[in-house]
N, C-alpha and C. Protein backbone atom coordinates (compact mmCIF):
# COMPACT_ATOMS: atom_id res chain seq x y z
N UNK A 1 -12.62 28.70 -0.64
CA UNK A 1 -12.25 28.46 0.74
C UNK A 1 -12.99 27.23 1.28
N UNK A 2 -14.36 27.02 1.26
CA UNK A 2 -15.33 26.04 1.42
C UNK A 2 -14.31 24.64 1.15
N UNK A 3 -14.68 24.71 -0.13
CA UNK A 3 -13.79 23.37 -1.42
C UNK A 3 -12.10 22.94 -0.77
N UNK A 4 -11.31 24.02 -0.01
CA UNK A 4 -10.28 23.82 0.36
C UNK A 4 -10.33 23.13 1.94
N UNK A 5 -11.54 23.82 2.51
CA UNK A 5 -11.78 23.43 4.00
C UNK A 5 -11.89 21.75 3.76
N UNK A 6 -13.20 21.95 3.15
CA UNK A 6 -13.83 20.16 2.78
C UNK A 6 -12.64 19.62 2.68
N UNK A 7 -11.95 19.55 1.68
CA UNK A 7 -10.57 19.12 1.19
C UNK A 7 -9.74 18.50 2.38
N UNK A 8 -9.39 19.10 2.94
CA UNK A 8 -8.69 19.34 4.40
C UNK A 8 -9.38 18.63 5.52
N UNK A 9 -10.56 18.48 5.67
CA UNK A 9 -11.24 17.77 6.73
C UNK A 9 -11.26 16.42 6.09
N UNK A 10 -11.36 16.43 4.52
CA UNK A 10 -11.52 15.07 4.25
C UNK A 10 -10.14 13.89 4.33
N UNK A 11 -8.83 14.93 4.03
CA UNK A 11 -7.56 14.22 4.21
C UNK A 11 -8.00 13.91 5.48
N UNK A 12 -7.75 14.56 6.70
CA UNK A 12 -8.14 14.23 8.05
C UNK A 12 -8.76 13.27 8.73
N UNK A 13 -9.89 12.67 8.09
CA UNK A 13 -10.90 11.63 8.21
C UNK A 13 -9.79 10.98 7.77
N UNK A 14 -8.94 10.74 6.75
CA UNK A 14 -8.48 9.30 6.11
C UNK A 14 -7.44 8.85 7.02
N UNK A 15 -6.48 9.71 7.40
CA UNK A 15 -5.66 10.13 8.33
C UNK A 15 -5.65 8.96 9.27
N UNK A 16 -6.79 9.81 10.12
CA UNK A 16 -7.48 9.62 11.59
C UNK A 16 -8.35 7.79 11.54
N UNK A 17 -9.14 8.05 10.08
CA UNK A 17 -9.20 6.22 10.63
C UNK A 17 -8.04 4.96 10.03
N UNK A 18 -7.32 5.11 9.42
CA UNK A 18 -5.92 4.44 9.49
C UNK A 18 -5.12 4.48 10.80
N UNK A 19 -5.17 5.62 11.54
CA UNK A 19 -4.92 5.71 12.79
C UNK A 19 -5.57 4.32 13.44
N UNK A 20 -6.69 4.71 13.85
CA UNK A 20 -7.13 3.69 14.53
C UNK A 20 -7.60 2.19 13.98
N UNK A 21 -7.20 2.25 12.33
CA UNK A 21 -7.02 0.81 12.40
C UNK A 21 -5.36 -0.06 12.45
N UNK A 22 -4.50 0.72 13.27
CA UNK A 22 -3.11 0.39 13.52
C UNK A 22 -2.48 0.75 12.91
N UNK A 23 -2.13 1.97 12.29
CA UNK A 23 -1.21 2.54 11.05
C UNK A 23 0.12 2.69 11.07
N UNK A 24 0.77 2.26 10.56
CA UNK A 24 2.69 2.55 10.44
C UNK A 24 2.86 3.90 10.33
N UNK A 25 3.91 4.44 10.47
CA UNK A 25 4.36 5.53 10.35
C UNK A 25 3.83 6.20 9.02
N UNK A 26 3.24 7.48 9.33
CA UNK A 26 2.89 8.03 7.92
C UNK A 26 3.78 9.30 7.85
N UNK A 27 3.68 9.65 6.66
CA UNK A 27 4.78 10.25 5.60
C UNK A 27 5.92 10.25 6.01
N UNK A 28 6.88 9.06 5.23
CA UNK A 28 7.70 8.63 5.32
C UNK A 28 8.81 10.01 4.31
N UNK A 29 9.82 10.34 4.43
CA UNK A 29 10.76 10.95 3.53
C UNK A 29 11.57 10.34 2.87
N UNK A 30 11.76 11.16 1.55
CA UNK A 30 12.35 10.63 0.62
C UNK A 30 13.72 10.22 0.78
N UNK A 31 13.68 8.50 0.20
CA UNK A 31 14.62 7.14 0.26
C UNK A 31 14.01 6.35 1.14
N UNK A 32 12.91 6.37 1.64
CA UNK A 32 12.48 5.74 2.55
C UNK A 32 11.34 4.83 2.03
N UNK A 33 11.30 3.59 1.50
CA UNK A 33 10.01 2.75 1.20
C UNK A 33 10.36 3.35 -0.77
N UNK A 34 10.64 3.44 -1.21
CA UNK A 34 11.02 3.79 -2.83
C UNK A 34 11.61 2.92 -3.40
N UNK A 35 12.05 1.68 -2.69
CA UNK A 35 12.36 0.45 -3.32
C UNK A 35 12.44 -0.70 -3.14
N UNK A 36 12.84 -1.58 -2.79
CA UNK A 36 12.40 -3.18 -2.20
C UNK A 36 13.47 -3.16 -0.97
N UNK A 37 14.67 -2.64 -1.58
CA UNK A 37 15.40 -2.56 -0.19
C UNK A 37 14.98 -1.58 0.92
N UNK A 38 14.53 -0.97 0.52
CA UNK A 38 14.47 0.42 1.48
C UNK A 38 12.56 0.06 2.22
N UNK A 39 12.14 -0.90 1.53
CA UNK A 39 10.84 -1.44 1.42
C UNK A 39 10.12 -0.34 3.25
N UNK A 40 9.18 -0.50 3.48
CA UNK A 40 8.11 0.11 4.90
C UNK A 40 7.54 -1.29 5.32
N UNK A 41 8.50 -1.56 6.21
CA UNK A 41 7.43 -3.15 6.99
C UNK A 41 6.23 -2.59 7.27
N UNK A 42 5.16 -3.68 6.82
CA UNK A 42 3.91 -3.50 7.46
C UNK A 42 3.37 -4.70 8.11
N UNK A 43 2.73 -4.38 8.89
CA UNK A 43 2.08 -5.43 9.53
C UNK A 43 1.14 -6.05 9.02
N UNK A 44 0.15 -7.41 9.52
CA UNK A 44 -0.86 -7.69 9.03
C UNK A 44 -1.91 -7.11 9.77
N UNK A 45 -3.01 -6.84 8.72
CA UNK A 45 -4.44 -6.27 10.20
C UNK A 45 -3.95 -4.83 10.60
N UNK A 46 -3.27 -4.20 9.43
CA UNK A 46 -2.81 -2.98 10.00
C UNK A 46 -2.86 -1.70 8.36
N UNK A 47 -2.54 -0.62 9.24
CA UNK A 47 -2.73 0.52 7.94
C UNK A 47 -1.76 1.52 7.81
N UNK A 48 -1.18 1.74 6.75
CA UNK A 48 -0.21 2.73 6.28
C UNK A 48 -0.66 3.65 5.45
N UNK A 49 0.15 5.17 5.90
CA UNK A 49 -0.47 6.42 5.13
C UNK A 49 1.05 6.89 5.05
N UNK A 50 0.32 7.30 2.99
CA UNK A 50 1.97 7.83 2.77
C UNK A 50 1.71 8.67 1.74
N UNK A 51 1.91 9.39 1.11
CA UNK A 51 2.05 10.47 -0.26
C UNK A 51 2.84 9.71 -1.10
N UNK A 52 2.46 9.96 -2.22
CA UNK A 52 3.33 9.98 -3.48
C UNK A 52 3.73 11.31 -3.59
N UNK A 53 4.83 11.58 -3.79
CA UNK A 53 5.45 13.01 -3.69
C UNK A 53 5.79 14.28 -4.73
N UNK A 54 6.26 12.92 -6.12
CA UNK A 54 6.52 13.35 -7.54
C UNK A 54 6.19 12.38 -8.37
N UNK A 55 6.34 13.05 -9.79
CA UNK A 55 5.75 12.43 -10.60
C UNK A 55 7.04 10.40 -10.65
N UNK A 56 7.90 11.08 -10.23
CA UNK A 56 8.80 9.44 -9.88
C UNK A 56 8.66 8.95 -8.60
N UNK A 57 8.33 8.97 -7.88
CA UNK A 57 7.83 8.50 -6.35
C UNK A 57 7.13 7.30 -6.52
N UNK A 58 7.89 6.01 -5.88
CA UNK A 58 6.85 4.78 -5.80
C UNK A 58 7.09 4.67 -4.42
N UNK A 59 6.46 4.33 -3.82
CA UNK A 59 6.46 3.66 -2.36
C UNK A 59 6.18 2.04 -2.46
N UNK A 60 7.43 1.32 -1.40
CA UNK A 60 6.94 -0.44 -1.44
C UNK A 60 7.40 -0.15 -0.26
N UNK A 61 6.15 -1.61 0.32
CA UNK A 61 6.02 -2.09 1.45
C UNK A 61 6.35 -3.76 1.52
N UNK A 62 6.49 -4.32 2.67
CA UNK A 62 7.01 -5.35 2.52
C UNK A 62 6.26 -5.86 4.05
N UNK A 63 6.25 -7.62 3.91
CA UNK A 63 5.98 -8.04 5.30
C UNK A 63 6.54 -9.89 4.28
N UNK A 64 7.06 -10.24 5.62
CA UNK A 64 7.57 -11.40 5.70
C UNK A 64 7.05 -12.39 6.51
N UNK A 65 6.98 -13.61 5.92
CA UNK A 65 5.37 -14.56 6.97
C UNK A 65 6.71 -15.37 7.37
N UNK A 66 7.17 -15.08 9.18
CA UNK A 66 7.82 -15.47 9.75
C UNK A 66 7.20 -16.07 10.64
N UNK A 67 5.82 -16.92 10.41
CA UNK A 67 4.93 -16.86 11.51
C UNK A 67 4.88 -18.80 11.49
N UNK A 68 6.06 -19.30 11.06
CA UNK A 68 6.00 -20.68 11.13
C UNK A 68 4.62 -21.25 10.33
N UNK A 69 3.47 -20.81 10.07
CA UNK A 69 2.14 -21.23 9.26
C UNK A 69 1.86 -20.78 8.45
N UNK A 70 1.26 -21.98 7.48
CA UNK A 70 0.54 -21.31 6.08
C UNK A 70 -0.38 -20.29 6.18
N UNK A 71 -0.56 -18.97 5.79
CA UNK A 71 -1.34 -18.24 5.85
C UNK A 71 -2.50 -18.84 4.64
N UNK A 72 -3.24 -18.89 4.87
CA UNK A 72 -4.41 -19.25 3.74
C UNK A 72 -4.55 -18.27 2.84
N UNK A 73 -5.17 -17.61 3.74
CA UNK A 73 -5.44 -16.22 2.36
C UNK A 73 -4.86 -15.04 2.59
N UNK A 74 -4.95 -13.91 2.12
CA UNK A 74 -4.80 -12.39 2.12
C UNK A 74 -5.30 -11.35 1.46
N UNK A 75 -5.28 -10.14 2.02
CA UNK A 75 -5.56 -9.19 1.01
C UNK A 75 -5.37 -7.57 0.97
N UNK A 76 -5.23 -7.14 0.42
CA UNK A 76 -4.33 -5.69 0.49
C UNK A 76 -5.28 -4.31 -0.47
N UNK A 77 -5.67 -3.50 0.37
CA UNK A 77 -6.18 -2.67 -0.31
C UNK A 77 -5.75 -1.46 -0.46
N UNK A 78 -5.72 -0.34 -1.40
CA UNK A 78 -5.48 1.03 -1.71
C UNK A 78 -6.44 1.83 -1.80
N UNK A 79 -6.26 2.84 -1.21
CA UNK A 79 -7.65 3.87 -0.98
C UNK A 79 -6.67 5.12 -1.46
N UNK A 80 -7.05 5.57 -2.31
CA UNK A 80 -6.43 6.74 -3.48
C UNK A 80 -7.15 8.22 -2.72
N UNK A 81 -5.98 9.10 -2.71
CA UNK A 81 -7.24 10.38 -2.34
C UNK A 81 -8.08 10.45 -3.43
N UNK A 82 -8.94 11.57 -3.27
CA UNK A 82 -10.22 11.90 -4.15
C UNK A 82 -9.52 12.34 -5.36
N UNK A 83 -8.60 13.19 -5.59
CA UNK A 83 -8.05 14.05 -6.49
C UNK A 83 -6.95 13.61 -7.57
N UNK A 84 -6.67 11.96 -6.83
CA UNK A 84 -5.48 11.06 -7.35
C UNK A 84 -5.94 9.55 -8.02
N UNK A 85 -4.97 9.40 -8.75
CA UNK A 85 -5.12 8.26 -8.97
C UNK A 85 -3.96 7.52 -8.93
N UNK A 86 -3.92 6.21 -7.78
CA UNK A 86 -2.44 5.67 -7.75
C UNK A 86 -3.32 4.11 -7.89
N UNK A 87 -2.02 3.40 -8.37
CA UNK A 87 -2.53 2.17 -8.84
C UNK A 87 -1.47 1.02 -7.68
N UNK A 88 -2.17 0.14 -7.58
CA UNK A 88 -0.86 -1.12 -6.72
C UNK A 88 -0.56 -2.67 -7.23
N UNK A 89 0.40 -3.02 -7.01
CA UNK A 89 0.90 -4.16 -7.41
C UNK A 89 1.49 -4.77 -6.32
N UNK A 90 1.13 -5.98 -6.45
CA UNK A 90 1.60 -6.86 -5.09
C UNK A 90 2.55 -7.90 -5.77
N UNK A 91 3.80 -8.16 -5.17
CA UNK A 91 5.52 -8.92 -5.68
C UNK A 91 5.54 -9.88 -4.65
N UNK A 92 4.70 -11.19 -4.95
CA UNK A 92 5.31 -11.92 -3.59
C UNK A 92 6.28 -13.04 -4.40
N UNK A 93 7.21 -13.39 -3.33
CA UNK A 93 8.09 -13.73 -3.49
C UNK A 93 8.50 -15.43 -2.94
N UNK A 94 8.45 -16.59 -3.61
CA UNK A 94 7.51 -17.54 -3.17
C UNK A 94 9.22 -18.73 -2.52
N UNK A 95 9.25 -18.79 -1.28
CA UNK A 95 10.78 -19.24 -1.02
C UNK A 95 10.84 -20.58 -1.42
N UNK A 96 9.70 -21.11 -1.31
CA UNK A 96 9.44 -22.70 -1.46
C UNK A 96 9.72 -23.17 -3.08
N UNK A 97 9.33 -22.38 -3.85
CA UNK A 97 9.97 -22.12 -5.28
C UNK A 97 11.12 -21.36 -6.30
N UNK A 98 12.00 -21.89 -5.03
CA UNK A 98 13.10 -21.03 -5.85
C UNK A 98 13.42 -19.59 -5.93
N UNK A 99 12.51 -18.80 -4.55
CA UNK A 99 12.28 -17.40 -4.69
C UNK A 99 11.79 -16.64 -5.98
N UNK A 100 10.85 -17.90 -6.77
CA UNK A 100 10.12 -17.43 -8.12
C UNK A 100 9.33 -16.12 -7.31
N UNK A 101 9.19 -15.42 -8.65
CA UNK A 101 8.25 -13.68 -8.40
C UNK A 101 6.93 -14.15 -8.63
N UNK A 102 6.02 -13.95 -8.02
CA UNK A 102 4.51 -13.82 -8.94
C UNK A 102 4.04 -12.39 -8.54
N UNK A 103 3.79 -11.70 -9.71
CA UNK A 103 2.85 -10.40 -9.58
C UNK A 103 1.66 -10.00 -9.91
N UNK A 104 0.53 -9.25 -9.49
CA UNK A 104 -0.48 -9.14 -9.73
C UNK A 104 -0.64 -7.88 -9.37
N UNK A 105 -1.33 -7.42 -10.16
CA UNK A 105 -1.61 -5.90 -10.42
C UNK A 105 -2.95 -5.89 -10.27
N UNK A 106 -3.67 -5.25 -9.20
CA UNK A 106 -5.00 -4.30 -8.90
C UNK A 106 -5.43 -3.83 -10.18
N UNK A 107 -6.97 -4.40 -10.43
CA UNK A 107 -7.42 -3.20 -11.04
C UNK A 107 -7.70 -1.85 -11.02
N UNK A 108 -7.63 -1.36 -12.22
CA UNK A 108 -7.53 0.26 -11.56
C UNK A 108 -9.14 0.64 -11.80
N UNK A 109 -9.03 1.65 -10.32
CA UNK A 109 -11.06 2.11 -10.15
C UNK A 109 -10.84 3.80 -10.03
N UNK A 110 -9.61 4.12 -11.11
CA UNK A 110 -9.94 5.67 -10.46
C UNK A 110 -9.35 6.55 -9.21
N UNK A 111 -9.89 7.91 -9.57
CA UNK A 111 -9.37 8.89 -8.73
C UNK A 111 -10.45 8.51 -7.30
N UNK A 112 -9.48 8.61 -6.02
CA UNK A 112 -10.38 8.36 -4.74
C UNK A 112 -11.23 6.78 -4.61
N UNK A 113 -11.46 5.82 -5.23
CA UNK A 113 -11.50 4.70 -5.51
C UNK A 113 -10.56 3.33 -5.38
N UNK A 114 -11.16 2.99 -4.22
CA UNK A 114 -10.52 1.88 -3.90
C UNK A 114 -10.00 0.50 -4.67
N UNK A 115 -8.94 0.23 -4.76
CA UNK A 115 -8.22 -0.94 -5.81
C UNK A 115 -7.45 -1.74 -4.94
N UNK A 116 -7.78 -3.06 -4.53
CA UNK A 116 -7.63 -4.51 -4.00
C UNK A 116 -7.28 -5.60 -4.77
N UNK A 117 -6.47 -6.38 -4.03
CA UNK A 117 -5.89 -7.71 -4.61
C UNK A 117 -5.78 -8.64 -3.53
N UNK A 118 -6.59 -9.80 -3.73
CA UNK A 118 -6.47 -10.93 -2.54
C UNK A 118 -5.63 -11.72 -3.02
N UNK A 119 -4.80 -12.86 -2.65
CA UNK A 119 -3.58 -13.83 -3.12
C UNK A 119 -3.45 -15.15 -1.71
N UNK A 120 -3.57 -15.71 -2.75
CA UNK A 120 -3.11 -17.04 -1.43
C UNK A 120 -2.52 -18.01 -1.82
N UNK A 121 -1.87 -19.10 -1.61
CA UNK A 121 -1.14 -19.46 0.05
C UNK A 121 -0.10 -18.37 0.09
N UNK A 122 0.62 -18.06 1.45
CA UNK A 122 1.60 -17.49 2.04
C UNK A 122 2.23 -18.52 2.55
N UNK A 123 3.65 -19.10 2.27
CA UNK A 123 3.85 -20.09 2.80
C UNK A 123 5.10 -19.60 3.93
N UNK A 124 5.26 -20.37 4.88
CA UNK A 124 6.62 -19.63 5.70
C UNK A 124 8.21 -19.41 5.07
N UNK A 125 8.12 -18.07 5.22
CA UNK A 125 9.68 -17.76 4.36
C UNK A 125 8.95 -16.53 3.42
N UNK A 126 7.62 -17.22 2.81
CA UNK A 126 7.58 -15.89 1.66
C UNK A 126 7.61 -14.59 2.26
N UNK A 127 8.41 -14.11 1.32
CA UNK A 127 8.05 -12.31 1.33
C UNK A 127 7.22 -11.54 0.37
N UNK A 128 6.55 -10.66 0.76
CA UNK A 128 5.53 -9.86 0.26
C UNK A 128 5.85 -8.62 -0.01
N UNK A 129 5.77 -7.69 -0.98
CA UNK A 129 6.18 -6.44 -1.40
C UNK A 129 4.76 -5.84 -1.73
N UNK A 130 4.33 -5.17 -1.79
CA UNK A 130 3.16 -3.78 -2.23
C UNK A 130 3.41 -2.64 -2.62
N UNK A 131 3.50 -2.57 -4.06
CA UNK A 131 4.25 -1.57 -4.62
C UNK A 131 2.67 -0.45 -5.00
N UNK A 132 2.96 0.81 -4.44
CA UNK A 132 1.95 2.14 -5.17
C UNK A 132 2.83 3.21 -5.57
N UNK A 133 2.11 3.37 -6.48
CA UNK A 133 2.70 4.16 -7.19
C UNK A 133 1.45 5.46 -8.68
N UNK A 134 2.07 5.90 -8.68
CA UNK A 134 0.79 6.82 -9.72
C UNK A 134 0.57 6.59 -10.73
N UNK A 135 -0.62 6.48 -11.49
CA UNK A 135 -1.38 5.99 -12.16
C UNK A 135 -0.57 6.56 -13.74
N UNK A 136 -0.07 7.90 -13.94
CA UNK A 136 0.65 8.29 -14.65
C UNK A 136 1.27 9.66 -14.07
N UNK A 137 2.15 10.32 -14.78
CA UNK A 137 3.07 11.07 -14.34
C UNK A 137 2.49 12.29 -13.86
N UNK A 138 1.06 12.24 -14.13
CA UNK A 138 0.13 13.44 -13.41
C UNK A 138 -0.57 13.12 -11.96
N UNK A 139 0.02 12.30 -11.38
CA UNK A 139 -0.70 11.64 -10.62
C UNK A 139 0.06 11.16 -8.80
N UNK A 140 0.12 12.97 -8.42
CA UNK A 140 1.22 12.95 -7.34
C UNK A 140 0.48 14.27 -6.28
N UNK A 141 0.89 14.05 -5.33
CA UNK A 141 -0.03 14.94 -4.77
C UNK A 141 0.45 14.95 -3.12
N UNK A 142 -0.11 16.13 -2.49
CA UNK A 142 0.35 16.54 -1.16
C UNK A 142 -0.88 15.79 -0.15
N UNK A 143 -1.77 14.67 -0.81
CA UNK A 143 -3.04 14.27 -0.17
C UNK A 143 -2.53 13.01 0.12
N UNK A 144 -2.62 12.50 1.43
CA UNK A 144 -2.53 11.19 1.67
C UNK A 144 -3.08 9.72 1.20
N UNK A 145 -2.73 8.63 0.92
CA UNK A 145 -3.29 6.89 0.64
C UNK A 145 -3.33 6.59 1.54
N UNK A 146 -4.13 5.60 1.46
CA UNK A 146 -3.79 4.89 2.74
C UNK A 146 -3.69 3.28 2.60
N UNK A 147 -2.83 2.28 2.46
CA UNK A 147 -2.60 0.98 2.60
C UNK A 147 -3.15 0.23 3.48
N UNK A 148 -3.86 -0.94 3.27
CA UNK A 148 -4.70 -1.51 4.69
C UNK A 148 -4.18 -3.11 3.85
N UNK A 149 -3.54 -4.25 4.82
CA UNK A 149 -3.18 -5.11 4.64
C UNK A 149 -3.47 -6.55 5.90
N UNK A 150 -4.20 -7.62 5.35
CA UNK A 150 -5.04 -8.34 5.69
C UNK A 150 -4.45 -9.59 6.15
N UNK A 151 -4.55 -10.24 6.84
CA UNK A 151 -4.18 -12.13 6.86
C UNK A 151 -5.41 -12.47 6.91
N UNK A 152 -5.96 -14.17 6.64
CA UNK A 152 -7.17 -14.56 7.14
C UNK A 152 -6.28 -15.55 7.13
């Protein structure tokens, strides 16, 4: 009971400060953010909480630098519950080149362990995708992530 309480207060904490660092809609339902079309705009300077649901469940997010300026830098982090391990990959999509792909994949740090990827230039037009997804097919759970995504 203890181990389940903890459990439960600790989703809560993750919850609650994604909350207040500007969070998108959390738990999204299924077809929703599972593919590039269906992508979860996110903002920059902002945080998304979502489940992986099944062992096939990916969630992508997307943001588009409509902001007329080169963004210099960026960076995008994943905060895994304690009990999970989900891994992320960032798809940006470069307009100035032909809508060439470049991808980069987070190293992976584990169950509850945070995994980041910084990338720069953002030029106006590119689009950005953030794909999470589980680490392997054991790796799905009723515990919330939480996405936190950066401009500088």
């Amino acid at each position: 009971m203890r181990k389940r309480y903890a459990k439960n207060l600790l989703a809560l904490g993750v919850v609650a400060s994604a909350l207040l660092v500007g969070s998108q809609s959390a738990f999204a339902s299924d077809g929703v953010g599972d593919s590039r079309g269906t992508a979860i705009p996110i903002s920059p300077n902002s945080a998304a909480v979502q489940t992986i649901s099944d062992s096939t469940d990916v969630d992508y997010f997307t943001w588009t630098n409509n902001t007329g300026n080169r963004i210099s830098s960026a960076s995008v982090h994943l905060y895994s519950p304690s009990n999970n391990n989900y891994d992320l990959q960032v798809i940006q999509i470069l307009s100035q080149h032909n809508n060439f792909e470049a991808t980069t994949t987070a190293s992976d740090h584990g169950n509850g362990i945070e995994d980041s990827v910084s990338f720069s230039p953002i030029y106006p037009g590119d689009t950005v995708y953030f794909k999470v997804y589980g680490h392997d097919s054991s790796q799905y759970g009723s515990a919330p992530y939480t996405l936190s995504f950066f401009t500088y």
